[in-house]
Protein backbone atom coordinates (compact mmCIF):
# COMPACT_ATOMS: atom_id res chain seq x y z
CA UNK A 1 -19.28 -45.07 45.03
CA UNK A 2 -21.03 -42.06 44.27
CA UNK A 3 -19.43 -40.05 47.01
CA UNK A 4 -15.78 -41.07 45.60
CA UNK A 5 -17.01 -39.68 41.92
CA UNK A 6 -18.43 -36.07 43.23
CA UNK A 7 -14.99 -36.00 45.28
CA UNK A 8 -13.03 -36.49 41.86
CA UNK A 9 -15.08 -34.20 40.46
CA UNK A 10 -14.31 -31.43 42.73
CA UNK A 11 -10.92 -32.41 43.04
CA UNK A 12 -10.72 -31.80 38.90
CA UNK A 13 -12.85 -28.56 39.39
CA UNK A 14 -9.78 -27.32 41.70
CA UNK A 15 -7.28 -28.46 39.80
CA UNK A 16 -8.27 -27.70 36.33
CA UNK A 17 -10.97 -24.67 36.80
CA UNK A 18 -13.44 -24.17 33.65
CA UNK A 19 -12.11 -20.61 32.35
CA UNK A 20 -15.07 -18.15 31.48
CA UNK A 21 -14.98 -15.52 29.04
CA UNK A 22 -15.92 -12.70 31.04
CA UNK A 23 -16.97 -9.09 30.11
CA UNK A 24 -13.10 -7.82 30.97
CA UNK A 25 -11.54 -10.54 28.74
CA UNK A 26 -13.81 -9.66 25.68
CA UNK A 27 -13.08 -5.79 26.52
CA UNK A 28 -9.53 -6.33 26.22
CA UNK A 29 -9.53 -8.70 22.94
CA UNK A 30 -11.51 -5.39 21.47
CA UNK A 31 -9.60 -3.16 22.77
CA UNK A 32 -6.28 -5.09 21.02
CA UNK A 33 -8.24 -5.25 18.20
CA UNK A 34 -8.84 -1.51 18.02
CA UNK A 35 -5.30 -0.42 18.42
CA UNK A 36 -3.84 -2.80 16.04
CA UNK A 37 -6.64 -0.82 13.50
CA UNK A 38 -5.73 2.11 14.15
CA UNK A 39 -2.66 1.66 13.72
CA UNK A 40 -2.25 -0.58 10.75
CA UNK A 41 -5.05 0.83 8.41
CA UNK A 42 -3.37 3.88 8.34
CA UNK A 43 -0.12 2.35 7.41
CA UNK A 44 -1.76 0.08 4.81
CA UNK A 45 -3.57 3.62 3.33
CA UNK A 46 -0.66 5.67 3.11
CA UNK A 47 1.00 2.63 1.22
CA UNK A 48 -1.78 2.21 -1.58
CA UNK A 49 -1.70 5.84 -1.98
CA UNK A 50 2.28 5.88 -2.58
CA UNK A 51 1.88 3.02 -4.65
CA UNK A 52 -0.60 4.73 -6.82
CA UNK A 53 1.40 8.33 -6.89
CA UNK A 54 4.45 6.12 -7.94
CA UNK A 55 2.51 4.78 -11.07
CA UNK A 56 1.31 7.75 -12.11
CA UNK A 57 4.61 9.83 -11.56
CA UNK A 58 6.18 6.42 -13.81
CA UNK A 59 3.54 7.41 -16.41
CA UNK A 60 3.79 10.93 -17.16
CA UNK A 61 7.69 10.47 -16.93
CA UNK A 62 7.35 7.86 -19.91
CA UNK A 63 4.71 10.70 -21.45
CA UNK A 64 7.83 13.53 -20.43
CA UNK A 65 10.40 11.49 -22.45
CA UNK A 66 8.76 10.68 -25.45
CA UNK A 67 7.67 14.24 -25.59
CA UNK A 68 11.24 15.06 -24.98
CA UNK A 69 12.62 12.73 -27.88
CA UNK A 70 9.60 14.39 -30.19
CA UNK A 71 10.79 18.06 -29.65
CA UNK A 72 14.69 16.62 -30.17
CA UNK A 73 13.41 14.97 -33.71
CA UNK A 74 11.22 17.74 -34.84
CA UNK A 75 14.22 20.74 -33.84
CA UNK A 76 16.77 18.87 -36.03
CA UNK A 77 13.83 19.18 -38.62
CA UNK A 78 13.85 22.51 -38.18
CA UNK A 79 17.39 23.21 -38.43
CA UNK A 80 17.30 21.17 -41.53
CA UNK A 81 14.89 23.17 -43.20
CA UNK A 82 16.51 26.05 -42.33
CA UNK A 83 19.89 25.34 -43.17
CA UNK A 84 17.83 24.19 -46.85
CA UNK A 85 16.14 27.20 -46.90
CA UNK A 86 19.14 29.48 -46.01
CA UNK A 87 20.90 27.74 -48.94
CA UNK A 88 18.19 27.59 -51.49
CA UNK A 89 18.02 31.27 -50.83
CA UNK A 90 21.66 32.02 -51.34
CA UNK A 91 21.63 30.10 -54.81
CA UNK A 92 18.69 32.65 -56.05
């Protein structure tokens, strides 16, 4: 009986071999790992740095237009006051 179970057993050894992580296999899972770094981090970097660029260009341009609309509002104040002045001036 015992000779028919270690001839099954090396029959299943054959057929289905117990796979070994070896030194080579772990080398190339870290090597895949590496590349796939190197090449994502930078990708991922350049992105949060665009991303924060992008808000800041979004705030000063709010920060350019109000300053815009300011300078609009305070010239016709200007003209205004001219235009009153050149009159009061004309009338005296």
């Amino acid at each position: 009986m015992s000779g028919k179970v270690e001839l099954l057993d090396e029959v299943e050894l054959i057929l289905n071999p117990k796979k070994k992580v070896d030194f080579n296999y772990l080398l190339y899972i870290l090597l895949i790992l590496s590349f796939v770094c190197v090449t994502l981090f930078p990708k991922i970097y350049i992105q949060q740095q665009i991303y924060f660029k992008s808000r800041d260009i979004s705030k000063l341009k709010g920060e350019y237009d109000t300053l815009k609309e300011e300078n609009r509002l305070i010239s016709a104040s200007v003209e205004s006051i001219k235009f009153k002045n050149q009159i009061l001036d004309t009338l005296f």
